[in-house]
PDB file of N, CA and C in Angstrom:
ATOM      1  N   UNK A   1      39.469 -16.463 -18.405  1.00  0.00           N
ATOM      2  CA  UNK A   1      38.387 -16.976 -17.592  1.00  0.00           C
ATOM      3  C   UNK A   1      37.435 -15.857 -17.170  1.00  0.00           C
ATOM      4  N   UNK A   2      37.776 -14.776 -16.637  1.00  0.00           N
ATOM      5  CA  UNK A   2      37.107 -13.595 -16.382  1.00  0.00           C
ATOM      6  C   UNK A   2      36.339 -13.073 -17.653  1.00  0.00           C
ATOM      7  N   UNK A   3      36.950 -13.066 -19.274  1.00  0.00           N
ATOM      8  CA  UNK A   3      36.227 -12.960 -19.880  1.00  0.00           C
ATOM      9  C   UNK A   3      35.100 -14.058 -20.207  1.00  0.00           C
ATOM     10  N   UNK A   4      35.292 -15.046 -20.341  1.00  0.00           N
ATOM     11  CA  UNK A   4      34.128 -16.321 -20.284  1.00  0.00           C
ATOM     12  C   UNK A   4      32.921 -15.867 -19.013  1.00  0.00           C
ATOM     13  N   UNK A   5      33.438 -15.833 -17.983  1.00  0.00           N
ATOM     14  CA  UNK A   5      32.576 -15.385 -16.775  1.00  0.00           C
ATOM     15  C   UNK A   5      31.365 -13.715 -16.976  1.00  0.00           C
ATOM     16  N   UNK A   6      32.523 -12.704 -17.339  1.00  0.00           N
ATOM     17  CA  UNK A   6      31.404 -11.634 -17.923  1.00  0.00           C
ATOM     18  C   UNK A   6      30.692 -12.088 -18.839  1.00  0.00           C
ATOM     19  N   UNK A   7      30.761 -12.678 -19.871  1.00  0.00           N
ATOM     20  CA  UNK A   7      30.189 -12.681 -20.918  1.00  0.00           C
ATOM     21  C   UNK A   7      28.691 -13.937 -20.459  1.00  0.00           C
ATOM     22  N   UNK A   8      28.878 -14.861 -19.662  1.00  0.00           N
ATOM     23  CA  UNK A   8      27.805 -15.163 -18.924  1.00  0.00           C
ATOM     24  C   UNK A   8      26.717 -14.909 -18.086  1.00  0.00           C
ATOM     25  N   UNK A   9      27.528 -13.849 -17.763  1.00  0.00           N
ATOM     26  CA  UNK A   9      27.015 -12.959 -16.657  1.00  0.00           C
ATOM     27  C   UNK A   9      25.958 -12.028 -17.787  1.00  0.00           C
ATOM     28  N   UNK A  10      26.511 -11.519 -18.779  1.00  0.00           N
ATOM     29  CA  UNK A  10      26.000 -10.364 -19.509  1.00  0.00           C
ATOM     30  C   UNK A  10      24.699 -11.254 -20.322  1.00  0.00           C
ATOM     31  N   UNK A  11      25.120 -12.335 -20.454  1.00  0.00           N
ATOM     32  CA  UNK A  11      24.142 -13.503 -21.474  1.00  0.00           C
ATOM     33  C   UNK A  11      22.933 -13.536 -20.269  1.00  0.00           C
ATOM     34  N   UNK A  12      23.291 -13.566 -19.007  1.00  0.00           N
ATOM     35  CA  UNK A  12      21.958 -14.070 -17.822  1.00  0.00           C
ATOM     36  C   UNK A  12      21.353 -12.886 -17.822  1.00  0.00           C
ATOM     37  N   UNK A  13      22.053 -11.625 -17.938  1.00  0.00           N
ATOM     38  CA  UNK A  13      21.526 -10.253 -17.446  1.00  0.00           C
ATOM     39  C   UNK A  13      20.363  -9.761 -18.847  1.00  0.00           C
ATOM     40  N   UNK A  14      20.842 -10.286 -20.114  1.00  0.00           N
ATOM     41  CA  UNK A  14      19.866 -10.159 -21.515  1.00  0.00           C
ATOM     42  C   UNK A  14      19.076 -10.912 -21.070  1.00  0.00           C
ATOM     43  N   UNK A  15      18.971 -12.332 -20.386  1.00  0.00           N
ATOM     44  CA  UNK A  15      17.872 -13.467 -20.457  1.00  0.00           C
ATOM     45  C   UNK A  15      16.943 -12.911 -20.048  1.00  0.00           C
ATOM     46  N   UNK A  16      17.007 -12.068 -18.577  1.00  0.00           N
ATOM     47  CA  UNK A  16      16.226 -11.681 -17.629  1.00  0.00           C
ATOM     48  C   UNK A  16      15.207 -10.840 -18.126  1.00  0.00           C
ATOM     49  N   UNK A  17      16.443  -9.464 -18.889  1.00  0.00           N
ATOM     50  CA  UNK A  17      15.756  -8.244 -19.645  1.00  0.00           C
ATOM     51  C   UNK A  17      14.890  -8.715 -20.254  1.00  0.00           C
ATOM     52  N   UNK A  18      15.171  -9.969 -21.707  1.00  0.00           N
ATOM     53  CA  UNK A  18      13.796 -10.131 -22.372  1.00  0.00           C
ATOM     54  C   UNK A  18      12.859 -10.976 -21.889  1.00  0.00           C
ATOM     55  N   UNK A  19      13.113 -11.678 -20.371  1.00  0.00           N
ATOM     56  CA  UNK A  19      11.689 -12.034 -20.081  1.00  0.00           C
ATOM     57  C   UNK A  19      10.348 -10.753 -19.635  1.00  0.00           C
ATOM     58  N   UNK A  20      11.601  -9.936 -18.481  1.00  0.00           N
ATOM     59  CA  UNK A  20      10.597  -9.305 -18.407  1.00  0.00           C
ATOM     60  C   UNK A  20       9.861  -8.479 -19.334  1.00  0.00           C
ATOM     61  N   UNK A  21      10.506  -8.148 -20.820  1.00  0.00           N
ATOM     62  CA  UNK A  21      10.311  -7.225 -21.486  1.00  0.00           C
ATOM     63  C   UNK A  21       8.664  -8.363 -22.313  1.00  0.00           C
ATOM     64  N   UNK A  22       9.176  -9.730 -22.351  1.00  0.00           N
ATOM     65  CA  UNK A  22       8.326 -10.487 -22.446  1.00  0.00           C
ATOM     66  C   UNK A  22       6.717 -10.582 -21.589  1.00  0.00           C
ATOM     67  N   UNK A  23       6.812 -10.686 -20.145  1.00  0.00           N
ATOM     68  CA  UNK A  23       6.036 -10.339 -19.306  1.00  0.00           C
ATOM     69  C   UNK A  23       5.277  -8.904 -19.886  1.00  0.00           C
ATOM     70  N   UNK A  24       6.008  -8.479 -19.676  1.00  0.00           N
ATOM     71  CA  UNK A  24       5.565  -6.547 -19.992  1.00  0.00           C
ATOM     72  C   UNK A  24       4.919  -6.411 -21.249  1.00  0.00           C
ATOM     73  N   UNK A  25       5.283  -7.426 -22.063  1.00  0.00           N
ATOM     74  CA  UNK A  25       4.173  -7.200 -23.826  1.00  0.00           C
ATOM     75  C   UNK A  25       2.659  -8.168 -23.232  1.00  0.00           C
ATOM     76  N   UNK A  26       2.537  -9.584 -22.576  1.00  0.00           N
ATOM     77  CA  UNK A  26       1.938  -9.621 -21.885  1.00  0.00           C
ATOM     78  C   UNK A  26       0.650  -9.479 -21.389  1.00  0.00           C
ATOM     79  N   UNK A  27       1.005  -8.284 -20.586  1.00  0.00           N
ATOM     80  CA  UNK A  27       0.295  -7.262 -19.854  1.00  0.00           C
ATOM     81  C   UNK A  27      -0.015  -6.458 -20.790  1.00  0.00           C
ATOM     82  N   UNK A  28       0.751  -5.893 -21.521  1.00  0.00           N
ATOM     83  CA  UNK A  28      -0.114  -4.633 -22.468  1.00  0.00           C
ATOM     84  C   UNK A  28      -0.889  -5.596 -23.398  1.00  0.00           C
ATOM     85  N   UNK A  29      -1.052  -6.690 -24.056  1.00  0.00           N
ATOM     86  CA  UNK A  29      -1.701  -7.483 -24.663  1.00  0.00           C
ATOM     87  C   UNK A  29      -3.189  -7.954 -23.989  1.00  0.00           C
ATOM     88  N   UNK A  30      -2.952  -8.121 -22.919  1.00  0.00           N
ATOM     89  CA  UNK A  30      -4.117  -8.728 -22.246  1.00  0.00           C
ATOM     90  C   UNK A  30      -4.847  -7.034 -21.950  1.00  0.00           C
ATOM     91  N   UNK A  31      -4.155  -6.200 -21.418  1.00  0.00           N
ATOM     92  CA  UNK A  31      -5.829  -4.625 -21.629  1.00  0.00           C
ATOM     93  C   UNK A  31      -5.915  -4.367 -22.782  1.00  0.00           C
ATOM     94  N   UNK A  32      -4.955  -4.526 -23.776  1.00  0.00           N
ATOM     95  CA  UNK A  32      -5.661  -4.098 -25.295  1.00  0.00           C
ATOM     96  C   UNK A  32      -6.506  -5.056 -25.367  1.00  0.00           C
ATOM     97  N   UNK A  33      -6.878  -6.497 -24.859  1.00  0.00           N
ATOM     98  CA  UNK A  33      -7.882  -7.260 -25.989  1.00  0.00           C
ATOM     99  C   UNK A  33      -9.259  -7.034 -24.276  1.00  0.00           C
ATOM    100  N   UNK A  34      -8.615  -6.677 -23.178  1.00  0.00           N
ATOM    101  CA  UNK A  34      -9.726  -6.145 -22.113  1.00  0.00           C
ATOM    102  C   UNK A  34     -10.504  -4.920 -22.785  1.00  0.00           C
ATOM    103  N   UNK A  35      -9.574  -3.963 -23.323  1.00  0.00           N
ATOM    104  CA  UNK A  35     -10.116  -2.528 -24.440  1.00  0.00           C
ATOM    105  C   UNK A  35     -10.983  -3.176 -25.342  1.00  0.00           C
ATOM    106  N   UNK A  36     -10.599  -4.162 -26.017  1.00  0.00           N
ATOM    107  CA  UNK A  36     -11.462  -4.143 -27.210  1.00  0.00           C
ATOM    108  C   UNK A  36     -12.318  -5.119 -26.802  1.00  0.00           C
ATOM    109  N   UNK A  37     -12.549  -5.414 -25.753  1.00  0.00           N
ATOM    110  CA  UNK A  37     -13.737  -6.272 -25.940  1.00  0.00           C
ATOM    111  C   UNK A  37     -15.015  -5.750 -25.330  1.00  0.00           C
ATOM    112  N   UNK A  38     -14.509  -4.334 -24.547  1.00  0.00           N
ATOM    113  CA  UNK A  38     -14.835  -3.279 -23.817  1.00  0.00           C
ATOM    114  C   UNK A  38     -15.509  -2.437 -25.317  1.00  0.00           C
ATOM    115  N   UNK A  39     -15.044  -2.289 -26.242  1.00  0.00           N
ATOM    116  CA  UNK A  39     -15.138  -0.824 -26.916  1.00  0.00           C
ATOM    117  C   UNK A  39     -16.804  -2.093 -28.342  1.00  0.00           C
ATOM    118  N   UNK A  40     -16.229  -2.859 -28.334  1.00  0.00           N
ATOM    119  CA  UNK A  40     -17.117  -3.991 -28.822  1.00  0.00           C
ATOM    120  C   UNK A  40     -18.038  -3.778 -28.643  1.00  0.00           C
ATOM    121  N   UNK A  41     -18.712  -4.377 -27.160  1.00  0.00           N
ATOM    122  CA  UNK A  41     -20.012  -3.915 -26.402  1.00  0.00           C
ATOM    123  C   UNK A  41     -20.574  -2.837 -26.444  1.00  0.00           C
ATOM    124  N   UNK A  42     -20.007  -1.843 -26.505  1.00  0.00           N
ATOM    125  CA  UNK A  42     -20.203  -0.217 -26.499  1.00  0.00           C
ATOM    126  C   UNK A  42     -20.622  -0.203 -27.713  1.00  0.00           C
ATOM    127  N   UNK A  43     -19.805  -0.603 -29.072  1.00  0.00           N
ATOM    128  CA  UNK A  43     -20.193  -0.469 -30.350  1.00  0.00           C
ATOM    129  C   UNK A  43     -21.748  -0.798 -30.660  1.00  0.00           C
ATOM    130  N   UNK A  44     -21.764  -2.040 -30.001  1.00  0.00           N
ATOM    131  CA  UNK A  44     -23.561  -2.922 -30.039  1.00  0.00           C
ATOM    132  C   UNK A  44     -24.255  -2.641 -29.750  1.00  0.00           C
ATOM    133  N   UNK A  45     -24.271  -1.458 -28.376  1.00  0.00           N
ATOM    134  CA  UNK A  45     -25.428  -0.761 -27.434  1.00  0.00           C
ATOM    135  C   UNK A  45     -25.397   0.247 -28.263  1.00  0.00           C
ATOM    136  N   UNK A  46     -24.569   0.711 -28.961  1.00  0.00           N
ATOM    137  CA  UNK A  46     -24.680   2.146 -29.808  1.00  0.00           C
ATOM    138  C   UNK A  46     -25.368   2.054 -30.988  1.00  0.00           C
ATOM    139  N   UNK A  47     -24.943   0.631 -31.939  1.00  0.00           N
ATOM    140  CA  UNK A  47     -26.094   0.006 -32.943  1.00  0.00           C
ATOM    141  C   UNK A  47     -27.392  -0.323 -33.186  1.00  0.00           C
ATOM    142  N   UNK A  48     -27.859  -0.919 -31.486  1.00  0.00           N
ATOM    143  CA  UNK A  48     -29.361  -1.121 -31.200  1.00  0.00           C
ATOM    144  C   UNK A  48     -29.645   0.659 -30.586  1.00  0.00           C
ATOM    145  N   UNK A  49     -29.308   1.097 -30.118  1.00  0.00           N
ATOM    146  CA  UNK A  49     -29.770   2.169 -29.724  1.00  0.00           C
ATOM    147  C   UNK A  49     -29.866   3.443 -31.331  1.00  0.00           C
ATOM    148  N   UNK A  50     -29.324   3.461 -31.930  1.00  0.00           N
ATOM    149  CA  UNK A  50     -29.063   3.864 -33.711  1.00  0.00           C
ATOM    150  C   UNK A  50     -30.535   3.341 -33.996  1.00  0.00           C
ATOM    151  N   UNK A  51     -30.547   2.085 -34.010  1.00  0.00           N
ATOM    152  CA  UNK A  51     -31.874   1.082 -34.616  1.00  0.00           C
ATOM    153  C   UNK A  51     -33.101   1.234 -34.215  1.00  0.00           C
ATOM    154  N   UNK A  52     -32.996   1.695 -32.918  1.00  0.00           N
ATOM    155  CA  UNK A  52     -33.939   2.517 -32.328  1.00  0.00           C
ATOM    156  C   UNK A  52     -34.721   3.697 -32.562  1.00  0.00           C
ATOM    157  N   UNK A  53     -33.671   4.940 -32.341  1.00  0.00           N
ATOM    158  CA  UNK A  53     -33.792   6.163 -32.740  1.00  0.00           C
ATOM    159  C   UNK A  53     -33.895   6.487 -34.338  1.00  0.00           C
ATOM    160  N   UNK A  54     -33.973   5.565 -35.334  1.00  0.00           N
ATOM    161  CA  UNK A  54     -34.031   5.629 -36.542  1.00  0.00           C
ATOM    162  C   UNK A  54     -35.493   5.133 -36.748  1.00  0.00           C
ATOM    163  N   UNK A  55     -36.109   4.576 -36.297  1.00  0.00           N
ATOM    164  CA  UNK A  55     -37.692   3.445 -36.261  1.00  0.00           C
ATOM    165  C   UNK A  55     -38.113   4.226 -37.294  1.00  0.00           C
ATOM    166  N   UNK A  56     -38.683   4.403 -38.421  1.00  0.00           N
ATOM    167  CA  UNK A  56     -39.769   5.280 -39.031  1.00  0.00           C
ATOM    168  C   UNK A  56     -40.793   6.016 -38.140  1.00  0.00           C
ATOM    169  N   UNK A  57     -41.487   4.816 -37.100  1.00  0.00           N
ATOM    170  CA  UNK A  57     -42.420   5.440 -36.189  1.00  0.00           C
ATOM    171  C   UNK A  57     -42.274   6.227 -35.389  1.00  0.00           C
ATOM    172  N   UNK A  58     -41.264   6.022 -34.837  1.00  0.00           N
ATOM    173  CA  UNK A  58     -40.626   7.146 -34.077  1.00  0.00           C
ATOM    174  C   UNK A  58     -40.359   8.039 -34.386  1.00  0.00           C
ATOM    175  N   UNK A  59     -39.705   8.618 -35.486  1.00  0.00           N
ATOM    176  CA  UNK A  59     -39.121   9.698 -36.365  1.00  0.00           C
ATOM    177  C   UNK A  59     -40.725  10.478 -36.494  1.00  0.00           C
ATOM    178  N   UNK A  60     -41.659   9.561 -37.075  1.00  0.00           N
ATOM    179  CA  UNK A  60     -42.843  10.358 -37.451  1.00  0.00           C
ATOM    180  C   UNK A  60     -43.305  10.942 -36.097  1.00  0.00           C
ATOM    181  N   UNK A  61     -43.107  10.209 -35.243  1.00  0.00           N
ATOM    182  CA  UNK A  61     -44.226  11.140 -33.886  1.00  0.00           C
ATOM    183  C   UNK A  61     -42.888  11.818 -33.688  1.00  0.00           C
ATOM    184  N   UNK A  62     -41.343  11.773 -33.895  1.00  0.00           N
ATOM    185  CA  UNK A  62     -41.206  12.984 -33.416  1.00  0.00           C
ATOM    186  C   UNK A  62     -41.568  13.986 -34.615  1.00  0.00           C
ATOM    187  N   UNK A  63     -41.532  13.732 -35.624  1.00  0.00           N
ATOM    188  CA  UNK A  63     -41.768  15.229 -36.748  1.00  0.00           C
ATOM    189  C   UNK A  63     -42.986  15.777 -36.158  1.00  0.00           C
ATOM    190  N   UNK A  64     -44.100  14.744 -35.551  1.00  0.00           N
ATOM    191  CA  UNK A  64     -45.431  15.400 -35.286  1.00  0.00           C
ATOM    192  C   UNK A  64     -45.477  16.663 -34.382  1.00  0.00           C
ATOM    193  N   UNK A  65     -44.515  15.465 -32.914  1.00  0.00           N
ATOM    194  CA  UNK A  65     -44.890  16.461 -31.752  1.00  0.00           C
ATOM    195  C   UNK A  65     -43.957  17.479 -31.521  1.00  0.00           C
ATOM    196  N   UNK A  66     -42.560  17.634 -32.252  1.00  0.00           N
ATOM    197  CA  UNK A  66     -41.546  18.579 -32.121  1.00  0.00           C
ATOM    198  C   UNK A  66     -41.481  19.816 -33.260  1.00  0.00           C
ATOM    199  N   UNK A  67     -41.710  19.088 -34.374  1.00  0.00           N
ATOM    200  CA  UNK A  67     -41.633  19.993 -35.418  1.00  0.00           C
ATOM    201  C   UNK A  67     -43.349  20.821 -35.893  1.00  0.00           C
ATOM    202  N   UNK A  68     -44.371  19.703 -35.296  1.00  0.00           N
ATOM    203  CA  UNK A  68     -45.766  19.824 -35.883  1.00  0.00           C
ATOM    204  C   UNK A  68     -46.235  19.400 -37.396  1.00  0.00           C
ATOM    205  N   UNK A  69     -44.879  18.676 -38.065  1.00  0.00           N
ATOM    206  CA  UNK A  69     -45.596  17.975 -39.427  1.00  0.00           C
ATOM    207  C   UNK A  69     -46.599  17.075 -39.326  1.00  0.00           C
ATOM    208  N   UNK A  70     -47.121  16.967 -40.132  1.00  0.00           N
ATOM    209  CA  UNK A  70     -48.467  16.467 -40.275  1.00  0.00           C
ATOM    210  C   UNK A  70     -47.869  15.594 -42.224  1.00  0.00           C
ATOM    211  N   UNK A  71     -48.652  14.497 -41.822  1.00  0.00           N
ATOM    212  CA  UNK A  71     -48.781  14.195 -43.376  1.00  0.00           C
ATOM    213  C   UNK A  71     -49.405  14.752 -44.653  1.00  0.00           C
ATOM    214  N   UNK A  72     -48.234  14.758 -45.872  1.00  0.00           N
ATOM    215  CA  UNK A  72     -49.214  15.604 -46.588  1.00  0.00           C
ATOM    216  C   UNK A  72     -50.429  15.643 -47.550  1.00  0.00           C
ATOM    217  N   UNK A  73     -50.946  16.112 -47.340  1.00  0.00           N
ATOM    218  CA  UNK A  73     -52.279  16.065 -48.173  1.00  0.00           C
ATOM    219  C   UNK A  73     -52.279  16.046 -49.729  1.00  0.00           C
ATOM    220  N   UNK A  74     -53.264  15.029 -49.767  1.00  0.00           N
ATOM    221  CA  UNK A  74     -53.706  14.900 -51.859  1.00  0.00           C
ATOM    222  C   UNK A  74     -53.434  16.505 -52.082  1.00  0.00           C
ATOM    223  N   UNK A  75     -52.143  16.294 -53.498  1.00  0.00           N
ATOM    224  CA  UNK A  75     -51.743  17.218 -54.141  1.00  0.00           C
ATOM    225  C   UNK A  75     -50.446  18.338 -53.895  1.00  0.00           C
ATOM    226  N   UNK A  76     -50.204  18.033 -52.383  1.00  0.00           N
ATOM    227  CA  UNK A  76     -48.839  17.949 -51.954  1.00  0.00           C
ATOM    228  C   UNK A  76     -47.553  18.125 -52.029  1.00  0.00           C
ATOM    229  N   UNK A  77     -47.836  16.711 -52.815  1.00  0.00           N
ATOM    230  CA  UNK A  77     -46.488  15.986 -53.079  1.00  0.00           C
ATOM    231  C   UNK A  77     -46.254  15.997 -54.649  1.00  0.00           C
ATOM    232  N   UNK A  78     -45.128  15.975 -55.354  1.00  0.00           N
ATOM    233  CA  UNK A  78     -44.801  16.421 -56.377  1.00  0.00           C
ATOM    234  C   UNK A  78     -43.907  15.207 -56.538  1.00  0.00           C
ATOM    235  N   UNK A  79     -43.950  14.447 -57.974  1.00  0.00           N
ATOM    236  CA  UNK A  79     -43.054  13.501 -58.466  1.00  0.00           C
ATOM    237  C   UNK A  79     -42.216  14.381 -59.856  1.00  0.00           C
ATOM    238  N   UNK A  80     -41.160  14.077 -59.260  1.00  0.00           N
ATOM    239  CA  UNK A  80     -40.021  14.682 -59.900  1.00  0.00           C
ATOM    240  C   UNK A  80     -39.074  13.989 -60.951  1.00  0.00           C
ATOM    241  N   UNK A  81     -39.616  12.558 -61.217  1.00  0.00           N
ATOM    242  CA  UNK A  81     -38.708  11.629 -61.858  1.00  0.00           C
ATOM    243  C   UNK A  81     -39.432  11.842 -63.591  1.00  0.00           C
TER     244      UNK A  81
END
């Protein structure tokens, strides 16, 4: 009888362990998909902001006002194909 009784005892004491171990995946489940829905957004502001800083127009006024290029003049430019 004592063995029937531990062995119930030991069966309630596993139940417990894998709920909480259950609970506890959970919780780490719910901030990983809080992370990624976090790192998502970040990705998108980093894409339009990329889309931005890439504009052709932009690029040209900065070559103008940082570097001082200027477009080049008839005869220039050289085709290489």
């Amino acid at each position: 009888m004592m063995i029937l009784g531990a062995a119930v005892i030991v069966l309630a004491i596993c139940q417990v362990w894998l709920r909480l171990q259950v609970t506890s995946m959970g919780y780490e489940l719910s901030a990983g998909r809080g992370l990624q829905a976090k790192l998502e957004n970040h990705r998108a502001e980093l894409e339009i902001e990329l889309e931005t800083l890439t504009r052709p127009e932009r690029l040209a006024k900065e070559a103008k006002l940082r570097l001082g290029l200027v477009a080049p003049k008839r005869g220039q430019v050289v085709d290489l194909r």
